[in-house]
N, C-alpha and C. Protein backbone atom coordinates (compact mmCIF):
# COMPACT_ATOMS: atom_id res chain seq x y z
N UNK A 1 0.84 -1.17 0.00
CA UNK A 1 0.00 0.00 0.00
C UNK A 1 0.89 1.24 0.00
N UNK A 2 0.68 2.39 -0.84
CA UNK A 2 1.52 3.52 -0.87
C UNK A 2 0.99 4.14 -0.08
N UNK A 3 2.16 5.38 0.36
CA UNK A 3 1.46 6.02 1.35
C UNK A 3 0.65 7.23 0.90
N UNK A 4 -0.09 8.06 2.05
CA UNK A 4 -1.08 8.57 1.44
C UNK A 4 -0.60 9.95 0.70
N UNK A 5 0.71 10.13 1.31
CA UNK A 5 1.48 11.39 0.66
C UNK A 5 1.57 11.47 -0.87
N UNK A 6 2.15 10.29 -0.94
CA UNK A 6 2.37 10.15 -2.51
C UNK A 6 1.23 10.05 -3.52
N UNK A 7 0.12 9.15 -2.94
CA UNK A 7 -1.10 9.60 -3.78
C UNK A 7 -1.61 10.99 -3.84
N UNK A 8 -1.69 11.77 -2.64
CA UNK A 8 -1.58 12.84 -2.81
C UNK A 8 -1.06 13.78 -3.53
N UNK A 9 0.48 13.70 -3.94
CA UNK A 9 1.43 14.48 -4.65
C UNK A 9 1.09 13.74 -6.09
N UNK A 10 0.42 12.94 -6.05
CA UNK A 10 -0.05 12.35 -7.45
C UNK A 10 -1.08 13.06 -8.29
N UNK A 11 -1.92 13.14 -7.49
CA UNK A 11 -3.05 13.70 -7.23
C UNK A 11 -3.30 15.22 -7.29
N UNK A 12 -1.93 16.17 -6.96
CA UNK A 12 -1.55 17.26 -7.20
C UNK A 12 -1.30 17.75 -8.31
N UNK A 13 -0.33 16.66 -8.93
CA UNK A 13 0.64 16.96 -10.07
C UNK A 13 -0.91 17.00 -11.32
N UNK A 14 -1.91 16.01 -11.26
CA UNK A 14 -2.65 15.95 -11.90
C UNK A 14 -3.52 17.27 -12.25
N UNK A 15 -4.16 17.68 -11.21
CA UNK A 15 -4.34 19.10 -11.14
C UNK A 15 -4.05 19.99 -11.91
N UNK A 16 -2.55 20.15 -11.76
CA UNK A 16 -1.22 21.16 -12.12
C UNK A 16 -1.44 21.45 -13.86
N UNK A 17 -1.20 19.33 -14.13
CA UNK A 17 -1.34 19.26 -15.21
C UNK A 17 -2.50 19.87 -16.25
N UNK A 18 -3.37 19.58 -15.68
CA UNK A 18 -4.78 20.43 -16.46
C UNK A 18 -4.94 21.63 -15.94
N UNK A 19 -4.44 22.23 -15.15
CA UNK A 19 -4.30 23.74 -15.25
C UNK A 19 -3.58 24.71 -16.18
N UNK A 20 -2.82 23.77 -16.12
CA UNK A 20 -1.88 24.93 -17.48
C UNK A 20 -1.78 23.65 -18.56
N UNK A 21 -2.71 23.01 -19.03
CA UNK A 21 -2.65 22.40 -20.51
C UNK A 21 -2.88 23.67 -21.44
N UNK A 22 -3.77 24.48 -21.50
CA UNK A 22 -4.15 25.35 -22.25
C UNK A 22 -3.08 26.38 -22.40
N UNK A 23 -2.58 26.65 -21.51
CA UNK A 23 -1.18 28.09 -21.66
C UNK A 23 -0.61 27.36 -22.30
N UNK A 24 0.47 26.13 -22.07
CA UNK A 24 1.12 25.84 -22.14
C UNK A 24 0.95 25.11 -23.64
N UNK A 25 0.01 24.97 -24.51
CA UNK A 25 -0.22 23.99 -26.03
C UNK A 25 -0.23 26.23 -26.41
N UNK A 26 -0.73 27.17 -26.06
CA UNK A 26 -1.08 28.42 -26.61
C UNK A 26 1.08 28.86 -26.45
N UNK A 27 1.00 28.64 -26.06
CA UNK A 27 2.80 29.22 -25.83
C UNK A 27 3.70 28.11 -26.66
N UNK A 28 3.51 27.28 -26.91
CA UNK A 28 3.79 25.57 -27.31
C UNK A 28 3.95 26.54 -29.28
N UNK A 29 2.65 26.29 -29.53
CA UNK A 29 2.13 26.75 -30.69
C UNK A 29 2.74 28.30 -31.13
N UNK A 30 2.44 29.29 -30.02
CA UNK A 30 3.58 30.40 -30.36
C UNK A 30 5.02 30.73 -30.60
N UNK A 31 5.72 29.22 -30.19
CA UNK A 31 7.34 29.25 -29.67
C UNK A 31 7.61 29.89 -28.84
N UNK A 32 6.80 30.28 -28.00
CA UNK A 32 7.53 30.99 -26.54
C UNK A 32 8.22 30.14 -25.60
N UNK A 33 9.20 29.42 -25.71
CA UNK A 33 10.01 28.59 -25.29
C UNK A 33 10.58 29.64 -23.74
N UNK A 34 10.94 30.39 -24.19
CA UNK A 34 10.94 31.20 -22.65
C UNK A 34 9.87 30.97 -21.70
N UNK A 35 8.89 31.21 -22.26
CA UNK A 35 7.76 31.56 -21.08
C UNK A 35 7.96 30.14 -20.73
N UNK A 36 7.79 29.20 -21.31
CA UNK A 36 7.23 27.72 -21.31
C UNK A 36 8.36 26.70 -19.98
N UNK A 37 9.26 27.61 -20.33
CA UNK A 37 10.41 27.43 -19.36
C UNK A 37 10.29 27.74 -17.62
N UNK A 38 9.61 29.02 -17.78
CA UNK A 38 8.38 29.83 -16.56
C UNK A 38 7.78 28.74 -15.71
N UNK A 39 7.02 27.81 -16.17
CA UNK A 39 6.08 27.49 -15.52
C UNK A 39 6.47 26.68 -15.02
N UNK A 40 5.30 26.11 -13.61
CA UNK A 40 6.20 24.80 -12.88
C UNK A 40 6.39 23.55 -13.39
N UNK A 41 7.45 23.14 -12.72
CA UNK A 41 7.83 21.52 -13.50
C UNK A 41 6.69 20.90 -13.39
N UNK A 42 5.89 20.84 -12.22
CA UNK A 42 4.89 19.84 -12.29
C UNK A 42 3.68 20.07 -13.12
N UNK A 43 3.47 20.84 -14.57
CA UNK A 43 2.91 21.29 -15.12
C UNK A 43 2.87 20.51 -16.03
N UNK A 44 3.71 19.56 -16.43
CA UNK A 44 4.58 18.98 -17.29
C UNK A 44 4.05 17.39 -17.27
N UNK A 45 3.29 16.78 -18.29
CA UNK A 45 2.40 15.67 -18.12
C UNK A 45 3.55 14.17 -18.05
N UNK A 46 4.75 14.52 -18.20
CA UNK A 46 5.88 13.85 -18.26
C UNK A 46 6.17 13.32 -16.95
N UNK A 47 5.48 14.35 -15.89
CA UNK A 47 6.18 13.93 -14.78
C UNK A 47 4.82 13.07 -13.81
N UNK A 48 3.46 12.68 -14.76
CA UNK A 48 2.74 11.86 -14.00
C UNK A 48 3.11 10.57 -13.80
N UNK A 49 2.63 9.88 -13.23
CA UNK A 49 2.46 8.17 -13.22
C UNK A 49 1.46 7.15 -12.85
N UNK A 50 1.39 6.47 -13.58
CA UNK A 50 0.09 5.64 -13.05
C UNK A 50 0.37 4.86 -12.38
N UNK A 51 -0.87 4.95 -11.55
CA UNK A 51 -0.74 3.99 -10.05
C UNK A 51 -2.51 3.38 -9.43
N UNK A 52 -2.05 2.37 -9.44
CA UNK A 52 -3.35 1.71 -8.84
C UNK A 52 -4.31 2.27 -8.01
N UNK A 53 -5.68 2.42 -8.43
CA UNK A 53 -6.29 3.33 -7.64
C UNK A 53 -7.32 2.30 -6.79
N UNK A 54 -6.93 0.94 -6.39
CA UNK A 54 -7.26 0.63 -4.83
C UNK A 54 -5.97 0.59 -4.10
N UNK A 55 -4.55 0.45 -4.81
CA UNK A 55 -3.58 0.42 -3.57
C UNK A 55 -2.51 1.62 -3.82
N UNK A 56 -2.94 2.58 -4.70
CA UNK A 56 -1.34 3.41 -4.83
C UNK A 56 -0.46 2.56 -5.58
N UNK A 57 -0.10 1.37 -5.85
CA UNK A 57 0.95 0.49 -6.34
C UNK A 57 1.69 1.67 -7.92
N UNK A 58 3.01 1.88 -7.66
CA UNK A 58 2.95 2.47 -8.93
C UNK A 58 3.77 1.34 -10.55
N UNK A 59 4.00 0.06 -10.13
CA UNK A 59 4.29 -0.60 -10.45
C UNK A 59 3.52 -1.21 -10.98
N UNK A 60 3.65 -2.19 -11.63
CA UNK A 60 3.05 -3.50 -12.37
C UNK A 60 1.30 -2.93 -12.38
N UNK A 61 1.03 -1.56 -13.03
CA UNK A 61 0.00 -0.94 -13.37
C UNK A 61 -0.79 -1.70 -14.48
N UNK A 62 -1.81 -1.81 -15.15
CA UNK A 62 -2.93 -2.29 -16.14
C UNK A 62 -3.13 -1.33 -16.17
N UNK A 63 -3.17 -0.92 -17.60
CA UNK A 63 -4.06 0.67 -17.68
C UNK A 63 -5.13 0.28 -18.27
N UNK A 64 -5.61 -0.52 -18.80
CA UNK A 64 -6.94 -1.26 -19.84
C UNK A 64 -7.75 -1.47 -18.45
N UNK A 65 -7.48 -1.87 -16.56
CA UNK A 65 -8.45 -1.74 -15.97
C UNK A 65 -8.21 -0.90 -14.78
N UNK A 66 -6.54 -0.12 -14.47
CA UNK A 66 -6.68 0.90 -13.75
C UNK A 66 -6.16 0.30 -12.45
N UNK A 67 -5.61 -0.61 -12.54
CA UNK A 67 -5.16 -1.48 -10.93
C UNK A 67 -3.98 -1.97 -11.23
N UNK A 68 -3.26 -2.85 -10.33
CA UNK A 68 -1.91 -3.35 -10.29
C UNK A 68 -2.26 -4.33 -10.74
N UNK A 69 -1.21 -5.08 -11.16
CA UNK A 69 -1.37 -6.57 -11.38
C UNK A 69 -1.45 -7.44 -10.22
N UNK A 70 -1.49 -7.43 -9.35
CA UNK A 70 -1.75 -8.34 -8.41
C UNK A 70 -2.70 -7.85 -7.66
N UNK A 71 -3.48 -7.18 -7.52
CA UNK A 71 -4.91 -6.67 -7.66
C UNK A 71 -5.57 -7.01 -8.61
N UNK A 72 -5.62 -7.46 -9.92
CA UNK A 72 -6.14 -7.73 -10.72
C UNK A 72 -6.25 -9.49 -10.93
N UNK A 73 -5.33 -10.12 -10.46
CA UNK A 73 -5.48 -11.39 -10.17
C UNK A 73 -6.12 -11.78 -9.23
N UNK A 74 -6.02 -10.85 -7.96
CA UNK A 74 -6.88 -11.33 -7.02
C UNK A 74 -8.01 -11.12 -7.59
N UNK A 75 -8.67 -9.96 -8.16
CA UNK A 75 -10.32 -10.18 -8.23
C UNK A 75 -10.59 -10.86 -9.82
N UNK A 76 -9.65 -11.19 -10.55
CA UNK A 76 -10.13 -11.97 -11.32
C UNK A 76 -10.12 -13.65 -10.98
N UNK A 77 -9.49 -13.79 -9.62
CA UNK A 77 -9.66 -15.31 -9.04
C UNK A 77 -10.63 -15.70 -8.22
N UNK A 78 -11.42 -13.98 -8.16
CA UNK A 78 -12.63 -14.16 -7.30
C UNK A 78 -14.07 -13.90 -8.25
N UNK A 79 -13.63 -13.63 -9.22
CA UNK A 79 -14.70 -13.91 -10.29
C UNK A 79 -15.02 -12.11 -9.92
N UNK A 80 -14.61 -11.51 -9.68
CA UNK A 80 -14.99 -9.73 -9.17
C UNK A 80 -14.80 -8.80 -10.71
N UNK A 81 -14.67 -9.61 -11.50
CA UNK A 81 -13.85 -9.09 -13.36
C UNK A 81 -14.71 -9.75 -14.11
N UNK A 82 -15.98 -8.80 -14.46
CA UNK A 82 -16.41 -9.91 -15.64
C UNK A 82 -15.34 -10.07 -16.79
N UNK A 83 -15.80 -11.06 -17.79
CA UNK A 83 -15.62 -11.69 -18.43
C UNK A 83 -13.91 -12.47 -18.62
N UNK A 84 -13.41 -12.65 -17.60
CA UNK A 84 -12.09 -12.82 -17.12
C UNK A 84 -11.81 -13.74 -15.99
N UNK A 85 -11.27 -15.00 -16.84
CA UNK A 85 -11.00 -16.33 -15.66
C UNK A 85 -9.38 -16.61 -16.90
N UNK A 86 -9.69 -17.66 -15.10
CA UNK A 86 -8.05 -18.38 -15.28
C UNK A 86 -7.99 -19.31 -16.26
N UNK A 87 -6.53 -19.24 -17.09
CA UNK A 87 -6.55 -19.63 -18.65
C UNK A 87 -6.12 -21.21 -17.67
N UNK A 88 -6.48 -22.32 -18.81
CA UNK A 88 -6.48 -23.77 -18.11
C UNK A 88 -6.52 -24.54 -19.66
N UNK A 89 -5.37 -25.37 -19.63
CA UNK A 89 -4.91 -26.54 -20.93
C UNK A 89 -4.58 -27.32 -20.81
């Protein structure tokens, strides 16, 4: 489980990010490479990451359902995932 800081600062950066999408594609498009330089790093969609949103995990992410991989085995071994069981040959 991550701690709650870091989802938090996750959670921030996200924010950040859609706050200045719009300056930043309008300055992008102008070449104002100065200004663009201005703004905060965490503005910068480079610096997100995906992370499991029942455990924080920022690792072994699924982005097709938004969880870790071992979150995702557990509830697909509990039948909690439609259309998704254990492969068997």
């Amino acid at each position: 489980m991550a701690k709650e800081s870091m989802k938090a600062r996750e959670v921030k950066r996200q924010e950040m990010v859609d706050k200045y999408a719009d300056r930043k594609a309008a300055m992008k498009a102008a070449g104002d490479y100065i200004g663009l330089q201005k703004l905060p790093k965490n503005a910068s969609r480079v610096r997100l990451h995906n992370r499991c949103k029942l455990t924080g995990r920022p690792k072994g992410y699924m982005r097709m359902f938004g969880i870790s991989r071992i979150n995702f085995r557990q509830m697909a071994l509990n039948g909690e995932i439609p259309g998704v069981k254990k492969a068997s040959w």
